[in-house]
N, C-alpha and C. Protein backbone atom coordinates (compact mmCIF):
# COMPACT_ATOMS: atom_id res chain seq x y z
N UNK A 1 0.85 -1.18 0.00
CA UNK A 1 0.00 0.00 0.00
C UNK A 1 0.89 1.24 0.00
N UNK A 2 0.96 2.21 -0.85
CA UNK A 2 1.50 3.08 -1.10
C UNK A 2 0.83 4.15 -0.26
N UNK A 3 1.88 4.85 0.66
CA UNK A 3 1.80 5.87 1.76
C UNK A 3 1.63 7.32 1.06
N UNK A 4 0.47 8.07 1.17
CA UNK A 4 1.07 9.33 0.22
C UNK A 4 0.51 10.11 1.36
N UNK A 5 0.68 11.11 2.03
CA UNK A 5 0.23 12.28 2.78
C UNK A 5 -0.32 13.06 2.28
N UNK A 6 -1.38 13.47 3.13
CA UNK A 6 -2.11 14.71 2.72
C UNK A 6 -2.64 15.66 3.68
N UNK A 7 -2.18 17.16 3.96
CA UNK A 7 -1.93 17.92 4.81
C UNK A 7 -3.47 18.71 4.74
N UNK A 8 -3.94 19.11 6.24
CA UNK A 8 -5.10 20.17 5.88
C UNK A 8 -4.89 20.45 7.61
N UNK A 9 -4.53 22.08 8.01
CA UNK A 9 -4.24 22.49 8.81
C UNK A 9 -2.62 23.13 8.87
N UNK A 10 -2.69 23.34 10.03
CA UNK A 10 -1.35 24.19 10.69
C UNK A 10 -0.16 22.45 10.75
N UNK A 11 0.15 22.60 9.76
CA UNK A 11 1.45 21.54 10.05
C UNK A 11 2.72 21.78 10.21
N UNK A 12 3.29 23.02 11.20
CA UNK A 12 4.03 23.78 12.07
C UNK A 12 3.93 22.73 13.06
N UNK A 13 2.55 22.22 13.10
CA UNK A 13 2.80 21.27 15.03
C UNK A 13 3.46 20.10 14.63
N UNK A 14 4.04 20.08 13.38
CA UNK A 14 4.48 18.64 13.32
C UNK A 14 5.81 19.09 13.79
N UNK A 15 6.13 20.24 14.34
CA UNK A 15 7.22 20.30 14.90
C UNK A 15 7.19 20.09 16.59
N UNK A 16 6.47 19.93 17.02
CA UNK A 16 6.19 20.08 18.41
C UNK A 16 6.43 18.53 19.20
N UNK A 17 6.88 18.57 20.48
CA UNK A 17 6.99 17.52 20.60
C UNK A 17 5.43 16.38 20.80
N UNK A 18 5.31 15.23 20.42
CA UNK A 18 3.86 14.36 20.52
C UNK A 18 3.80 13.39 21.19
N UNK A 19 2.46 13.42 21.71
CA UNK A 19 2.56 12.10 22.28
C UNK A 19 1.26 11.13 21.63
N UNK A 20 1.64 10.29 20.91
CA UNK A 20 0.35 9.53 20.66
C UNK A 20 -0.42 8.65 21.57
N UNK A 21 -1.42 8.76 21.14
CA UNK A 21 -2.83 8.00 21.92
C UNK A 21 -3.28 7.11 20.86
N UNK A 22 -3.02 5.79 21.45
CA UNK A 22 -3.72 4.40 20.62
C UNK A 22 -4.16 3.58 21.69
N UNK A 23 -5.80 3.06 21.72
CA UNK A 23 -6.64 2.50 22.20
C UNK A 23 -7.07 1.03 21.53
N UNK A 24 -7.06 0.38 22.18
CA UNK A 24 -7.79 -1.10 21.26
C UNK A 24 -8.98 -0.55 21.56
N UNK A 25 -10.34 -1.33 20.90
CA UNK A 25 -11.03 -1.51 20.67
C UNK A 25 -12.23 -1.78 21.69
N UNK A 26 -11.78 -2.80 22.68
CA UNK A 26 -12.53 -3.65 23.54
C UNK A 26 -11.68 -3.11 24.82
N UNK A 27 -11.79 -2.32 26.12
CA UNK A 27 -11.50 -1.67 26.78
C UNK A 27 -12.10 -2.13 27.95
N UNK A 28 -11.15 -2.54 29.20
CA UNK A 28 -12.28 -2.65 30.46
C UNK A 28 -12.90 -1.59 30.88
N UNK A 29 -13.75 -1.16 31.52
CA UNK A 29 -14.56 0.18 31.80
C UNK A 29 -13.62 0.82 33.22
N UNK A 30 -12.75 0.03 33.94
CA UNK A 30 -11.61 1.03 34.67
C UNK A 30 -10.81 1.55 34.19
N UNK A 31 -10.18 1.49 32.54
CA UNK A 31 -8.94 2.48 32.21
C UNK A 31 -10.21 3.39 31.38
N UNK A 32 -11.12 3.48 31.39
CA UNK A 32 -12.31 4.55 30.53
C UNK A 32 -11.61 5.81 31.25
N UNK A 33 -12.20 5.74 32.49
CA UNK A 33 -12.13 6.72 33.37
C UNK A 33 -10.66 7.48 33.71
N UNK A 34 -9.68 6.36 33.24
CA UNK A 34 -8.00 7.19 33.55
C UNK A 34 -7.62 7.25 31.84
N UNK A 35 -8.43 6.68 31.08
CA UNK A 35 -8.10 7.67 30.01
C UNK A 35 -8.78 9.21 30.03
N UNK A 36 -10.01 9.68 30.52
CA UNK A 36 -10.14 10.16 31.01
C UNK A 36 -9.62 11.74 31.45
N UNK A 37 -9.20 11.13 32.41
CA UNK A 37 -8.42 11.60 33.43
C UNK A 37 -7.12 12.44 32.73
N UNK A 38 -6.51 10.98 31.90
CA UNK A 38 -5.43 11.43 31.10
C UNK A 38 -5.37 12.68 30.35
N UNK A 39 -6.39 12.63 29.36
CA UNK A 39 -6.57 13.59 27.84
C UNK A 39 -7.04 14.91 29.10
N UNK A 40 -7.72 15.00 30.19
CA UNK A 40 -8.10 16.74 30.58
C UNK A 40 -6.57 17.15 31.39
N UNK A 41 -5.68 15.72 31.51
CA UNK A 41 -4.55 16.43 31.80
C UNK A 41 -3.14 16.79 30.49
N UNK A 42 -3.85 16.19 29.64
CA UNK A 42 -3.19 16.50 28.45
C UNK A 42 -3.66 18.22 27.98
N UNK A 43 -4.55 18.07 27.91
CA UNK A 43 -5.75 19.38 27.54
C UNK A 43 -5.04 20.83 28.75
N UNK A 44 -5.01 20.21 29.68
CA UNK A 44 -4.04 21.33 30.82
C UNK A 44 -2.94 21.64 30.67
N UNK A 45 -1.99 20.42 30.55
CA UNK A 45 -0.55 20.77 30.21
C UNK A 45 -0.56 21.36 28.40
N UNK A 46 -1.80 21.45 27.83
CA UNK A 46 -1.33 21.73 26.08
C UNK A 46 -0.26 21.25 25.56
N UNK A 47 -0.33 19.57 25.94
CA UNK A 47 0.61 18.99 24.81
C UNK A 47 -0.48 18.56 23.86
N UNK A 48 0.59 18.36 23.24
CA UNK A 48 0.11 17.97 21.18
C UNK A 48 -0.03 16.63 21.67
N UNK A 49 -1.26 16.39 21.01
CA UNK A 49 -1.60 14.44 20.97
C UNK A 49 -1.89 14.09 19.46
N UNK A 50 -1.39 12.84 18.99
CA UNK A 50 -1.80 12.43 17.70
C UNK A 50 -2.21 11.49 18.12
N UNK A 51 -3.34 11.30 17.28
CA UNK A 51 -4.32 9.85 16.83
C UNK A 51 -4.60 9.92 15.88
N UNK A 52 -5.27 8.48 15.61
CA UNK A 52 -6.47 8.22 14.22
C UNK A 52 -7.41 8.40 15.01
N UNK A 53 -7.90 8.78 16.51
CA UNK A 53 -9.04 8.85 17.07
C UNK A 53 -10.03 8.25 16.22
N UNK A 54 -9.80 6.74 16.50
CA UNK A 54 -10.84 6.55 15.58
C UNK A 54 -11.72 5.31 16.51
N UNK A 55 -11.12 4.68 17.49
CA UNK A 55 -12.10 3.64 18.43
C UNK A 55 -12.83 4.01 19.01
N UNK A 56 -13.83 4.05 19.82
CA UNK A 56 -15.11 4.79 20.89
C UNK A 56 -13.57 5.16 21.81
N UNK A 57 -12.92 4.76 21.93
CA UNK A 57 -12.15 5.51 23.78
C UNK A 57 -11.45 6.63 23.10
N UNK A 58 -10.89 6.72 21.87
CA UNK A 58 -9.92 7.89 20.78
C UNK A 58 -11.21 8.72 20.69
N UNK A 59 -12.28 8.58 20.08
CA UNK A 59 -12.92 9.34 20.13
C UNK A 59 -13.33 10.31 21.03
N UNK A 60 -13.58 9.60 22.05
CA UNK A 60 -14.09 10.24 23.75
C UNK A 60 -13.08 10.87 24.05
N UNK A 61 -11.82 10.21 23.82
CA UNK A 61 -10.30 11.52 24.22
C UNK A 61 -10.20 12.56 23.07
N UNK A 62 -10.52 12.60 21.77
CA UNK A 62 -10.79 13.26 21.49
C UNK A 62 -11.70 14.55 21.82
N UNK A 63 -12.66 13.92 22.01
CA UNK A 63 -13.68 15.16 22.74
C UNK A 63 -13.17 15.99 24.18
N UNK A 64 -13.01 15.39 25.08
CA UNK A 64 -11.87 15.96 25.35
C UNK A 64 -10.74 17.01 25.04
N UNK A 65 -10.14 16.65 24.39
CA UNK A 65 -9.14 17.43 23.78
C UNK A 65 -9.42 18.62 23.17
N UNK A 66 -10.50 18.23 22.53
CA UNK A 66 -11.55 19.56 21.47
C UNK A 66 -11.75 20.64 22.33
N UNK A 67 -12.02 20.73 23.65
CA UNK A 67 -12.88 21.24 24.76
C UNK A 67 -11.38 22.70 25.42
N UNK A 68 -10.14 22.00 24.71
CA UNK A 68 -9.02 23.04 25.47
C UNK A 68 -8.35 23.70 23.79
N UNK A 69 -7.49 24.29 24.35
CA UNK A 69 -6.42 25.01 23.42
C UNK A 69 -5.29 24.26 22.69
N UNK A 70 -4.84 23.06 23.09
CA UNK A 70 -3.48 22.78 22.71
C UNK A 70 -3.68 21.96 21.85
N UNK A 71 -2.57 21.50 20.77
CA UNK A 71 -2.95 21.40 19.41
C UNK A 71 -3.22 19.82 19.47
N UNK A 72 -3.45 19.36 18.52
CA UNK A 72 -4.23 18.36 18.25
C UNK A 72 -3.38 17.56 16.55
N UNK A 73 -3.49 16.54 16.81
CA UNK A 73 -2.91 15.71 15.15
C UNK A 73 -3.95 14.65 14.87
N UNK A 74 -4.77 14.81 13.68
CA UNK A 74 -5.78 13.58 13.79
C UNK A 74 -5.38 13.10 12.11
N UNK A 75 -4.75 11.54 12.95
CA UNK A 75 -4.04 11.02 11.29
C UNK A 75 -5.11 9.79 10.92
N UNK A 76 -5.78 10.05 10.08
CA UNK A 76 -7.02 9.46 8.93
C UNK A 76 -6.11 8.21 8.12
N UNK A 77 -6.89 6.94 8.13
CA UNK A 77 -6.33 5.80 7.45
C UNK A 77 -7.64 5.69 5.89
N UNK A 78 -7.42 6.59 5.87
CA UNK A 78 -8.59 6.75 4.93
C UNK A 78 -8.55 8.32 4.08
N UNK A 79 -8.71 8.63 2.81
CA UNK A 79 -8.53 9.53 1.93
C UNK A 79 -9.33 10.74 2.65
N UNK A 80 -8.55 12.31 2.56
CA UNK A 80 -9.02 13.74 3.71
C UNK A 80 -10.45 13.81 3.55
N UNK A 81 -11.39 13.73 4.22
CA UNK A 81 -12.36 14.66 4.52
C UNK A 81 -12.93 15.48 3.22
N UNK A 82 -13.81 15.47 2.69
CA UNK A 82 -14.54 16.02 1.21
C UNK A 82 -15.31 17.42 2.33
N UNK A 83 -16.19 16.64 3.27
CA UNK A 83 -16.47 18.25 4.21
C UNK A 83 -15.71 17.81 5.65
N UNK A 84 -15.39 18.90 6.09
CA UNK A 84 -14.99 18.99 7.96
C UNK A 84 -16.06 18.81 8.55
N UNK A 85 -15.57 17.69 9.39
CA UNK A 85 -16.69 17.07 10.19
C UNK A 85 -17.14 18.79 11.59
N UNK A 86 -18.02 18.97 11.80
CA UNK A 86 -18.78 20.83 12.04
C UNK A 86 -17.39 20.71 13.51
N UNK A 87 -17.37 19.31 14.65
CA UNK A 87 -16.26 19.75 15.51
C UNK A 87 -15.06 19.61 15.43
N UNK A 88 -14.37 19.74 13.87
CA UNK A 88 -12.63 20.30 14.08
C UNK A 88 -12.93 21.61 13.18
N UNK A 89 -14.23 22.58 12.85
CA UNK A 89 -13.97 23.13 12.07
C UNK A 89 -13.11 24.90 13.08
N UNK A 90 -13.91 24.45 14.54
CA UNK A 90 -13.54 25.71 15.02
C UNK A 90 -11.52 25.46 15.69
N UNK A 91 -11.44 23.98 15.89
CA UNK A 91 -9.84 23.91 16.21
C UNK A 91 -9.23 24.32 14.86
N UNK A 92 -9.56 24.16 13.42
CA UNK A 92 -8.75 24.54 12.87
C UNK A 92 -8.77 25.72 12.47
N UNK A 93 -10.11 26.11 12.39
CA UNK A 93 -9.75 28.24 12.58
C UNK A 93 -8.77 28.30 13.32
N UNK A 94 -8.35 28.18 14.26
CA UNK A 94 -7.58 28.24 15.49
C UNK A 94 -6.60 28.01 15.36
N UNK A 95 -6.12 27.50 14.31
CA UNK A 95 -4.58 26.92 13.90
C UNK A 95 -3.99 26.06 14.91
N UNK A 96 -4.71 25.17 15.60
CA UNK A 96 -4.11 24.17 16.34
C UNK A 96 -4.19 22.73 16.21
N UNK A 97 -5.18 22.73 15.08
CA UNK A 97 -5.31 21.41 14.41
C UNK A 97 -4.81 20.68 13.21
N UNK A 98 -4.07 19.61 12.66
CA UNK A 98 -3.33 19.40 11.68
C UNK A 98 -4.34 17.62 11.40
N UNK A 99 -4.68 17.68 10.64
CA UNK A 99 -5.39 16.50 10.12
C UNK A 99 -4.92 16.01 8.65
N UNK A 100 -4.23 14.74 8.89
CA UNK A 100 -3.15 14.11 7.80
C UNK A 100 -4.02 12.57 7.41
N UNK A 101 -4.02 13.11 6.32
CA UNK A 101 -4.50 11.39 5.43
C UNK A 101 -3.56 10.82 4.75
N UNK A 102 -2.95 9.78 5.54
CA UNK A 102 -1.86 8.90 4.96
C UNK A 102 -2.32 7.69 3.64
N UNK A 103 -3.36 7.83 3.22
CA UNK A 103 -3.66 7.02 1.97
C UNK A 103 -5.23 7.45 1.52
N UNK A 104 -4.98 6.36 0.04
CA UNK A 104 -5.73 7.30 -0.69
C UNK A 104 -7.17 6.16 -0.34
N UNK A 105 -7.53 5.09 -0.15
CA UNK A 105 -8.81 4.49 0.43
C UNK A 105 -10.11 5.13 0.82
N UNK A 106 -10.75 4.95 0.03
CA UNK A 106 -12.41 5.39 0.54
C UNK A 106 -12.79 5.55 2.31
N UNK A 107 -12.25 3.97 2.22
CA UNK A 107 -12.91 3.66 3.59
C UNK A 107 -11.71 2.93 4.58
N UNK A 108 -11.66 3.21 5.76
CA UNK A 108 -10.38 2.77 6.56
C UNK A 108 -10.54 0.89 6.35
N UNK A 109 -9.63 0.30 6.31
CA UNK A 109 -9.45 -0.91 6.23
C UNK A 109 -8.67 -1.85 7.35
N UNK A 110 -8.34 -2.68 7.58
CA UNK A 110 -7.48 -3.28 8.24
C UNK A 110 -6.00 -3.06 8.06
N UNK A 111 -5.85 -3.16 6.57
CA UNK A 111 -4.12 -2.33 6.47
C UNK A 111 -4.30 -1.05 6.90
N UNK A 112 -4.84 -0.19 6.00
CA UNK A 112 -4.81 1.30 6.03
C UNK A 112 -4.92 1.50 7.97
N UNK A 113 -5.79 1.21 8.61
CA UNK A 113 -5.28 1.33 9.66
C UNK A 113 -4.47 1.10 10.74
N UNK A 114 -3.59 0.02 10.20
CA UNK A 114 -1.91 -0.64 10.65
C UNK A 114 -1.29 0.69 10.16
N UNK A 115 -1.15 0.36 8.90
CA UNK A 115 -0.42 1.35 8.30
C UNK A 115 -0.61 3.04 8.82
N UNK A 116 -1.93 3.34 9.05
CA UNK A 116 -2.02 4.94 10.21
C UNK A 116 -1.02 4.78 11.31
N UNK A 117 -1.62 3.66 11.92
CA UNK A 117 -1.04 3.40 13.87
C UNK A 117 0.31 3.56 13.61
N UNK A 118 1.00 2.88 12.71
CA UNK A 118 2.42 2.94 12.74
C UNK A 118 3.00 4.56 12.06
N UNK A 119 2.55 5.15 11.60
CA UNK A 119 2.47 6.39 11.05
C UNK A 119 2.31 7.44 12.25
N UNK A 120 1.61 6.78 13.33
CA UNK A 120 1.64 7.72 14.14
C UNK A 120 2.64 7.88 15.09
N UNK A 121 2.94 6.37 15.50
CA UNK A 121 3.83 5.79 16.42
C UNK A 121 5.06 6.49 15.78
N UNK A 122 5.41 6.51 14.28
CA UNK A 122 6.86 7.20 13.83
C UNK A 122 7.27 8.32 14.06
N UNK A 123 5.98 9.12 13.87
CA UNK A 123 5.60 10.52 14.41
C UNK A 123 5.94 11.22 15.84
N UNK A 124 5.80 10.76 16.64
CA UNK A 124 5.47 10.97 18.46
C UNK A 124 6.75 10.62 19.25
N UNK A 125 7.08 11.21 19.55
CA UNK A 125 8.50 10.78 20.81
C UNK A 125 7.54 10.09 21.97
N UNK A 126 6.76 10.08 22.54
CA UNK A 126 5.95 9.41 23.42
C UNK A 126 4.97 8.42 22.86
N UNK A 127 4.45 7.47 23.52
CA UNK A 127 2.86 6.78 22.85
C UNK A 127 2.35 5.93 23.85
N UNK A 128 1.03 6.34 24.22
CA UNK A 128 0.41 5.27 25.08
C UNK A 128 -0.39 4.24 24.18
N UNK A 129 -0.09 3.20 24.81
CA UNK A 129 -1.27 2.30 24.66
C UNK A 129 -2.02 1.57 25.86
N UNK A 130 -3.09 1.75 25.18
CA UNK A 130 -4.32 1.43 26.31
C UNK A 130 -4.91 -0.01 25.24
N UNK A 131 -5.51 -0.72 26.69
CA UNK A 131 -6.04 -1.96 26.58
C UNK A 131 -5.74 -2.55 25.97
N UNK A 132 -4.21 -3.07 25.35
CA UNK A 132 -3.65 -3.75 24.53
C UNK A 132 -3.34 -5.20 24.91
N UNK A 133 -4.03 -6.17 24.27
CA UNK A 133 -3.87 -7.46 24.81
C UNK A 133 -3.22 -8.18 23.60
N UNK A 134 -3.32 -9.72 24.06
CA UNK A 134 -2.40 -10.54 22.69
C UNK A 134 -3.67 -10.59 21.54
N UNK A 135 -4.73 -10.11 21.49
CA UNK A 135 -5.97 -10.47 20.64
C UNK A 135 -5.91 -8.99 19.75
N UNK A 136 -5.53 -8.09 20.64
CA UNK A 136 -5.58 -6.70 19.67
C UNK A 136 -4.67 -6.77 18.90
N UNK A 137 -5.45 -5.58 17.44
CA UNK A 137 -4.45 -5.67 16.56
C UNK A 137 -3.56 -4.63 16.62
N UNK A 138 -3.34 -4.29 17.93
CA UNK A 138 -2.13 -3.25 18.01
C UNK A 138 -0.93 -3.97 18.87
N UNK A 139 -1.30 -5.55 18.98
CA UNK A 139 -0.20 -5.89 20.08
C UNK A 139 1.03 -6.23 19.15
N UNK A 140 1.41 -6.23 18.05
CA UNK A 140 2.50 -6.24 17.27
C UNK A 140 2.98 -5.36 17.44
N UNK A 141 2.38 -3.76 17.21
CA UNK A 141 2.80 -2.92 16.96
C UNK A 141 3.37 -2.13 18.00
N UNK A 142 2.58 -2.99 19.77
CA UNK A 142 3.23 -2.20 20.74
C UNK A 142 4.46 -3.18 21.08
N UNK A 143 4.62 -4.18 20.46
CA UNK A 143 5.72 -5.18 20.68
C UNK A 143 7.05 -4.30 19.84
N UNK A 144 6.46 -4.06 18.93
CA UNK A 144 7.60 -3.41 18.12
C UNK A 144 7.96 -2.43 18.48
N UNK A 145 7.67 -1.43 19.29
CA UNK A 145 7.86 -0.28 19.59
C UNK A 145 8.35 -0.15 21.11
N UNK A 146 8.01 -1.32 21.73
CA UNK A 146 8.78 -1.59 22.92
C UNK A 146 9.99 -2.30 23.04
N UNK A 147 10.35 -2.63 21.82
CA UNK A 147 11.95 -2.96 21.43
C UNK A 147 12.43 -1.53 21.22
N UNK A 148 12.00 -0.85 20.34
CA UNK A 148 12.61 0.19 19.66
C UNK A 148 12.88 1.96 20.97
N UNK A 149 12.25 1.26 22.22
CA UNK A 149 12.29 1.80 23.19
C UNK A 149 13.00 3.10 23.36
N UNK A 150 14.50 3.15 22.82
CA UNK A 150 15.22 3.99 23.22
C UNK A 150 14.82 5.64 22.03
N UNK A 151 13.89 5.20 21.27
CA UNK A 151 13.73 6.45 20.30
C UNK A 151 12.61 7.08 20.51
N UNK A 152 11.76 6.02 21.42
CA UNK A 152 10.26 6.34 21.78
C UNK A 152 9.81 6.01 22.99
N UNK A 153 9.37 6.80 23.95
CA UNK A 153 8.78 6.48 25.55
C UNK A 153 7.15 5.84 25.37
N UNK A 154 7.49 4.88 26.12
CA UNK A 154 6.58 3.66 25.82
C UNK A 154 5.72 4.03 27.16
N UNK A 155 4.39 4.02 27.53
CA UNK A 155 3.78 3.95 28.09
C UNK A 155 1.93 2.84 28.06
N UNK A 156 1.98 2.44 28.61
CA UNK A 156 1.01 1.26 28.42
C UNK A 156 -0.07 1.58 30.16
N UNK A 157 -1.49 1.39 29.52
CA UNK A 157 -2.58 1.66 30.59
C UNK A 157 -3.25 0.03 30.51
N UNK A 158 -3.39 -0.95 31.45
CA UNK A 158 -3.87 -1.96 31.02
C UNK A 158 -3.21 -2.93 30.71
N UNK A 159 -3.85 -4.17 31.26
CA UNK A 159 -2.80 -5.24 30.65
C UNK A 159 -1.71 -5.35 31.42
């Protein structure tokens, strides 16, 4: 699958330091609440978070995030946005939002969204993962990245 980028926003924050947020899917309902917890202390300190915010818990930290000032990276496994969905239209007036479509796909897929997660993970000097078990399809990817340890601060909620 051929990677092509596509920029819409302030992509100045791709200079900033990041921390990504990747969620499995299937979540016990005790890290809900310290993800939570997490993103209004992300939202306080105004660090930059990247996601595909794309599972119910990315989403909900998303919302979150929407609610403060500090910038925001939302990387799409799926071809940009034809309209802005009405809540990133006021973060990106704001120039704090950078929304990147790493391929050209209609619709997010099972690659296309490997291929995001790891796109993001390359991206971010930090990355949590939440609820990552041997069944999710992010436990490769946090395997791989917890070797690669010394380029990226590994943090894990769960599990």
């Amino acid at each position: 699958m051929e990677m092509k980028a596509e920029y819409l926003g302030n992509k100045e924050l791709l200079e900033l330091e990041k921390t990504a947020f990747l969620a499995s899917g299937t979540i016990a309902s005790g890290m809900v609440l310290r993800c939570y917890d997490w993103a209004t202390e992300m939202r306080e300190r105004g660090e930059c978070v990247v996601s595909g915010f794309c599972s119910k818990l990315e989403q909900d930290v998303l919302h979150f995030l929407l609610k403060g000032k500090q910038p925001i990276i939302i990387v799409l496994a799926r071809r940009m946005y034809k309209t802005i969905p009405e809540e990133l239209r006021r973060p990106l007036a704001e120039n704090r939002l950078l929304i990147i479509s790493v391929c050209d796909a209609v619709r997010q897929s099972k690659a296309t969204a490997l291929a995001r997660n790891r796109y993001v993970c390359e991206m971010a000097e930090h990355i949590l993962f939440v609820g990552v078990t041997e069944q999710s399809s992010l436990y490769a990817l946090k395997a791989e990245y917890e070797h690669k340890s010394q380029s990226h601060r590994i943090e894990t909620f769960g599990v």
